[in-house]
C-alpha atoms as a PDB file:
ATOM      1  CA  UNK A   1     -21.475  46.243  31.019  1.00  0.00           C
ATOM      2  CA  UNK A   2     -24.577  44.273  31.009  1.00  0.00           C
ATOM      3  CA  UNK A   3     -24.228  40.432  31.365  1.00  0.00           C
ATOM      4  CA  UNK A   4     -26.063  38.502  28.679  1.00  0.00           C
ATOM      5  CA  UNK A   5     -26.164  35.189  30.239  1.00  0.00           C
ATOM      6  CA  UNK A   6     -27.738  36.359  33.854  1.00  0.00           C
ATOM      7  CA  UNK A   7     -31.390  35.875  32.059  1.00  0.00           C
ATOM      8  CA  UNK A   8     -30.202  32.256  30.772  1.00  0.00           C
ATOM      9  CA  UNK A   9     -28.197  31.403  34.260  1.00  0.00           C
ATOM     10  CA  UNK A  10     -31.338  32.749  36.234  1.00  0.00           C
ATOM     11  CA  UNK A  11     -33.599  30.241  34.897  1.00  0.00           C
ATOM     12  CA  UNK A  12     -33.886  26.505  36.294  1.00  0.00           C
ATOM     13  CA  UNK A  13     -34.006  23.717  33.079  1.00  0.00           C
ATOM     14  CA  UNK A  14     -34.412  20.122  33.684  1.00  0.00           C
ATOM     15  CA  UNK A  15     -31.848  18.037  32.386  1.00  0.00           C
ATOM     16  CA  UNK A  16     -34.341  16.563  29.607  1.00  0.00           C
ATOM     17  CA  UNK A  17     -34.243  20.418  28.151  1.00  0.00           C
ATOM     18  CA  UNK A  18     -30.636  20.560  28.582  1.00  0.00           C
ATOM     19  CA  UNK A  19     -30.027  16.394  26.544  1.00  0.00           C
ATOM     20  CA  UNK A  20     -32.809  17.841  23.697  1.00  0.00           C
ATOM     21  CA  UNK A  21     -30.897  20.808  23.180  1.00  0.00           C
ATOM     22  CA  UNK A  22     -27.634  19.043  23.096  1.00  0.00           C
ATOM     23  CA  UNK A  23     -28.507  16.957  20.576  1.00  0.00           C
ATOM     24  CA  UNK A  24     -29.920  19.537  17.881  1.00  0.00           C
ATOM     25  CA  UNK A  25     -27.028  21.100  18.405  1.00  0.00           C
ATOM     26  CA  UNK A  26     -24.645  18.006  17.675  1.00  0.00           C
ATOM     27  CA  UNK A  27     -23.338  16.406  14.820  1.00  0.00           C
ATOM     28  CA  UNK A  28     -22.925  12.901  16.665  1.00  0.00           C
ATOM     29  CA  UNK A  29     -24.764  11.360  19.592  1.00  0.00           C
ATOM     30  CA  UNK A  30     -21.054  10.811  21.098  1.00  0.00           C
ATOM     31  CA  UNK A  31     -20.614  14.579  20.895  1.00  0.00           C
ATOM     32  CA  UNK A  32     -23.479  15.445  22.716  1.00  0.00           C
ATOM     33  CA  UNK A  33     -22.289  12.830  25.408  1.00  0.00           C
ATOM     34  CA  UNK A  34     -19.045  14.620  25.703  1.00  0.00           C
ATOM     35  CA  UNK A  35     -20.684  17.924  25.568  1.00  0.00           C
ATOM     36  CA  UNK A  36     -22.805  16.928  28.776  1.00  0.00           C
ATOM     37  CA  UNK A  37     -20.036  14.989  30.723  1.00  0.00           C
ATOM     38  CA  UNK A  38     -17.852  18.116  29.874  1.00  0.00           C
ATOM     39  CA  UNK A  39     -20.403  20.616  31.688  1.00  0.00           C
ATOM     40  CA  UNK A  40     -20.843  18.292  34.775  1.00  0.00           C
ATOM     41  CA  UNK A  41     -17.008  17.265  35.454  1.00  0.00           C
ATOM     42  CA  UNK A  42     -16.083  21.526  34.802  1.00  0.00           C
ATOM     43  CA  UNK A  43     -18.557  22.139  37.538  1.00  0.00           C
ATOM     44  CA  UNK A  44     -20.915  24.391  35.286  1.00  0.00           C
ATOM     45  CA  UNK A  45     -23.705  22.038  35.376  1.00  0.00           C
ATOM     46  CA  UNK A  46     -25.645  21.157  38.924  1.00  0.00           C
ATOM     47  CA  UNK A  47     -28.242  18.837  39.613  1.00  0.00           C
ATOM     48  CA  UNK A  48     -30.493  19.907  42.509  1.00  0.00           C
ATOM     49  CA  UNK A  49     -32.815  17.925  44.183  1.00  0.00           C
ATOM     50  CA  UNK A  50     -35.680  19.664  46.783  1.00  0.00           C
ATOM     51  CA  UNK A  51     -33.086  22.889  46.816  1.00  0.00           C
ATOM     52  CA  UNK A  52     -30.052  20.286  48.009  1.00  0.00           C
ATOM     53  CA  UNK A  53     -27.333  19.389  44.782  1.00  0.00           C
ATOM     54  CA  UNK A  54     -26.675  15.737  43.931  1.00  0.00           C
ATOM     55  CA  UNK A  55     -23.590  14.233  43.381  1.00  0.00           C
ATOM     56  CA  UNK A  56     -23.388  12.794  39.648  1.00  0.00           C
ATOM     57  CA  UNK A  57     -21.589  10.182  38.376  1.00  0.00           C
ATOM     58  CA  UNK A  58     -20.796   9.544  34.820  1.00  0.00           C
ATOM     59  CA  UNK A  59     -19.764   6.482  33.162  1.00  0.00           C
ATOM     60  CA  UNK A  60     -19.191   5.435  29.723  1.00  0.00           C
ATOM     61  CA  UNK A  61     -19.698   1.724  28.785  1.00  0.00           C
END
């Protein structure tokens, strides 16, 4: 069985791709917040920096 997100997963998106599509998606600002703190604290989400991942830390205020 073929895996349809290997083509998506294979690809490297900056974070300002990942926030615009977030937000189309939506309904609320908040939700897309939640959305994006959801992928980073379940570990699906990684930030890499020069091929090394960087710790992120999320706070709401």
């Amino acid at each position: 069985m073929k895996n349809i997100y290997r083509k998506i997963n294979s690809k490297k998106y900056c974070l300002g791709d990942l926030v615009r599509v977030l937000n189309a998606v939506a309904k609320t600002p908040e939700e897309a917040t939640a959305a994006l703190m959801d992928l980073f604290a379940s570990g699906k989400l990684r930030i890499v920096q020069k091929g090394k991942p960087k710790r992120v830390r999320l706070a709401l205020s």
